[in-house]
Protein backbone atom coordinates (compact mmCIF):
# COMPACT_ATOMS: atom_id res chain seq x y z
CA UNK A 1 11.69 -13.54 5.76
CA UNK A 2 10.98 -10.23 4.61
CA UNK A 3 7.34 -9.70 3.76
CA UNK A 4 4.57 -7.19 4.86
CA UNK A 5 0.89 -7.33 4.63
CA UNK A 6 -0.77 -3.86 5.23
CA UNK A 7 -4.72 -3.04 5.28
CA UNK A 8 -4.33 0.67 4.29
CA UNK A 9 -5.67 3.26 2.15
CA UNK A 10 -3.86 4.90 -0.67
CA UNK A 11 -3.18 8.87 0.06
CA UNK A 12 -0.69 9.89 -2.36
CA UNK A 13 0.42 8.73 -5.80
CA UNK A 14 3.03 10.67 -7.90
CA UNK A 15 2.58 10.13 -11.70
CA UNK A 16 4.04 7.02 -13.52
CA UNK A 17 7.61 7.11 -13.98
CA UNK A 18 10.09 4.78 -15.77
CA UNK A 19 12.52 3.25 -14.20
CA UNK A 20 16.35 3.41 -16.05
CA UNK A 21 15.75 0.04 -17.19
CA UNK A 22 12.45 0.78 -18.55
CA UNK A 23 9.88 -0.23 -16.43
CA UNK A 24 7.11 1.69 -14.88
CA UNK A 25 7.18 2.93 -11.33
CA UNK A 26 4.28 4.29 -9.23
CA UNK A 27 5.80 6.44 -5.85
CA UNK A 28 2.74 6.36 -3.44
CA UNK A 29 2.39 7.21 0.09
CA UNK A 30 -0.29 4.54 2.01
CA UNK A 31 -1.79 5.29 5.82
CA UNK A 32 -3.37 2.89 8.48
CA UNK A 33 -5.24 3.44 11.47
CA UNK A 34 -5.96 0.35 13.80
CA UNK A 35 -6.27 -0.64 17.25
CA UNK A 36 -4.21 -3.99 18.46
CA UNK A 37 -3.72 -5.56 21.45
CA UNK A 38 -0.30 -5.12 23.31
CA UNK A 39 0.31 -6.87 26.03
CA UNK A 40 -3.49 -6.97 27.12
CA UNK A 41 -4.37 -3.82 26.43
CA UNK A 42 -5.64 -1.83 23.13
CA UNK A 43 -3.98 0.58 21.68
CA UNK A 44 -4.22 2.52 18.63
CA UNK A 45 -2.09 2.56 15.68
CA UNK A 46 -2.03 5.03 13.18
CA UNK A 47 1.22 5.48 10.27
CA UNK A 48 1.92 6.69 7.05
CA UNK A 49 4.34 4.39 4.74
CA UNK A 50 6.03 5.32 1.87
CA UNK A 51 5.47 3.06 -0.75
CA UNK A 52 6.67 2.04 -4.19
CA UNK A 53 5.53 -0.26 -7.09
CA UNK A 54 7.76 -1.41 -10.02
CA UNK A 55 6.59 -3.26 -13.24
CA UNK A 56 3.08 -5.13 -14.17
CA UNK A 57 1.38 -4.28 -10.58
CA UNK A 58 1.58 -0.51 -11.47
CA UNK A 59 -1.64 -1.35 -13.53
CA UNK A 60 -3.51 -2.28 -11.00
CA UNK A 61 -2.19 0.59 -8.31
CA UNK A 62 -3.21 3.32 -11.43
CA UNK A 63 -7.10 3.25 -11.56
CA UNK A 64 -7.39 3.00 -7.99
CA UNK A 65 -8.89 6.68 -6.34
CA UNK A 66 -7.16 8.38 -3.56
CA UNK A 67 -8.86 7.24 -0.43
CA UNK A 68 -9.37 3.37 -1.71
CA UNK A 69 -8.59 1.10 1.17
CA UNK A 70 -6.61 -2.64 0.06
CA UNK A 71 -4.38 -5.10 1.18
CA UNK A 72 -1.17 -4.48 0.14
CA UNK A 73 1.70 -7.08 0.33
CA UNK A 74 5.25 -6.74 -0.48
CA UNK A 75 8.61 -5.95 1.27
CA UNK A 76 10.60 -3.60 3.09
CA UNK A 77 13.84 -1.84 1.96
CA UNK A 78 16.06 0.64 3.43
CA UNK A 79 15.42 4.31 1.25
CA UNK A 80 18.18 5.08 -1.19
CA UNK A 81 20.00 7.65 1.58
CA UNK A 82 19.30 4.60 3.96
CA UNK A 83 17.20 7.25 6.32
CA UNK A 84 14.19 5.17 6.68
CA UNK A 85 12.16 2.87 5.17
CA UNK A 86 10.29 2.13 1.82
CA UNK A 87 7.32 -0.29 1.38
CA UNK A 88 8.04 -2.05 -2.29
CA UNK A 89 4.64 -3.46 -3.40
CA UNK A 90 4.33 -6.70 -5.16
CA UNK A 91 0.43 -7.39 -4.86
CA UNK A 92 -2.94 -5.38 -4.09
CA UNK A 93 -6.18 -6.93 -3.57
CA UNK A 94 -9.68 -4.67 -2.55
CA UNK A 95 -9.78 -5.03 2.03
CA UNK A 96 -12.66 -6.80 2.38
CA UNK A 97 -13.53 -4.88 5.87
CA UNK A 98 -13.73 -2.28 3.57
CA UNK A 99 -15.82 -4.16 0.91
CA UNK A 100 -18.32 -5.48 3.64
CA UNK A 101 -18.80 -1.60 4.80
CA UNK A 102 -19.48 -0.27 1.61
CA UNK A 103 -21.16 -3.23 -0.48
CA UNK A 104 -19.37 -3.18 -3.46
CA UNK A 105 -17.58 -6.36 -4.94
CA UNK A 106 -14.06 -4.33 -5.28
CA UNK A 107 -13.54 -5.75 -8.81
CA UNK A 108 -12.88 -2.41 -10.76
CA UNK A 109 -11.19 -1.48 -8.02
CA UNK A 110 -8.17 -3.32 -8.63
């Protein structure tokens, strides 16, 4: 299965494009910073993804101000030169550690 959840916070969106079959395409650029566990001990993550978003969830990535943290969910695809990787978004929703920090409800968010 081929499917990534990422708590991150948008840093880059390009302007709406069109795909050749028409639909609208959002290129963005997400980063997270975390620590996990590996293999007892903490360490710290911190990477920047590029991202993209094709059709109806473009709506919901276009209101949303550089810096706004969410979950992000989709999958992962080779770039079109096959040089590295590209995150394709299929759903956002507001992070609620970010939510609980800041005390809003997120809705107009996303």
């Amino acid at each position: 299965m081929n499917r990534l959840i990422l708590s991150a916070t948008l840093v880059e969106r390009a302007a709406q494009r069109y795909t050749p079959a028409g639909l609208p395409a959002l290129d963005l650029s997400l980063k997270h910073e975390s620590t996990v566990s590996e293999d007892g001990q903490p360490r710290k993550v911190s990477m920047e993804i590029k991202a993209l978003a094709i059709g109806a969830i473009t709506q919901a990535l276009m209101p949303l101000a550089l810096g706004s943290a969410g979950l992000f969910a989709g999958f992962i695809t080779s770039t079109r030169n096959g040089r590295g990787l590209l995150f394709h978004i299929t759903s956002v929703e507001p992070d609620p550690v970010s939510e609980s920090l800041t005390g809003s409800s997120g809705s107009n968010q996303f």
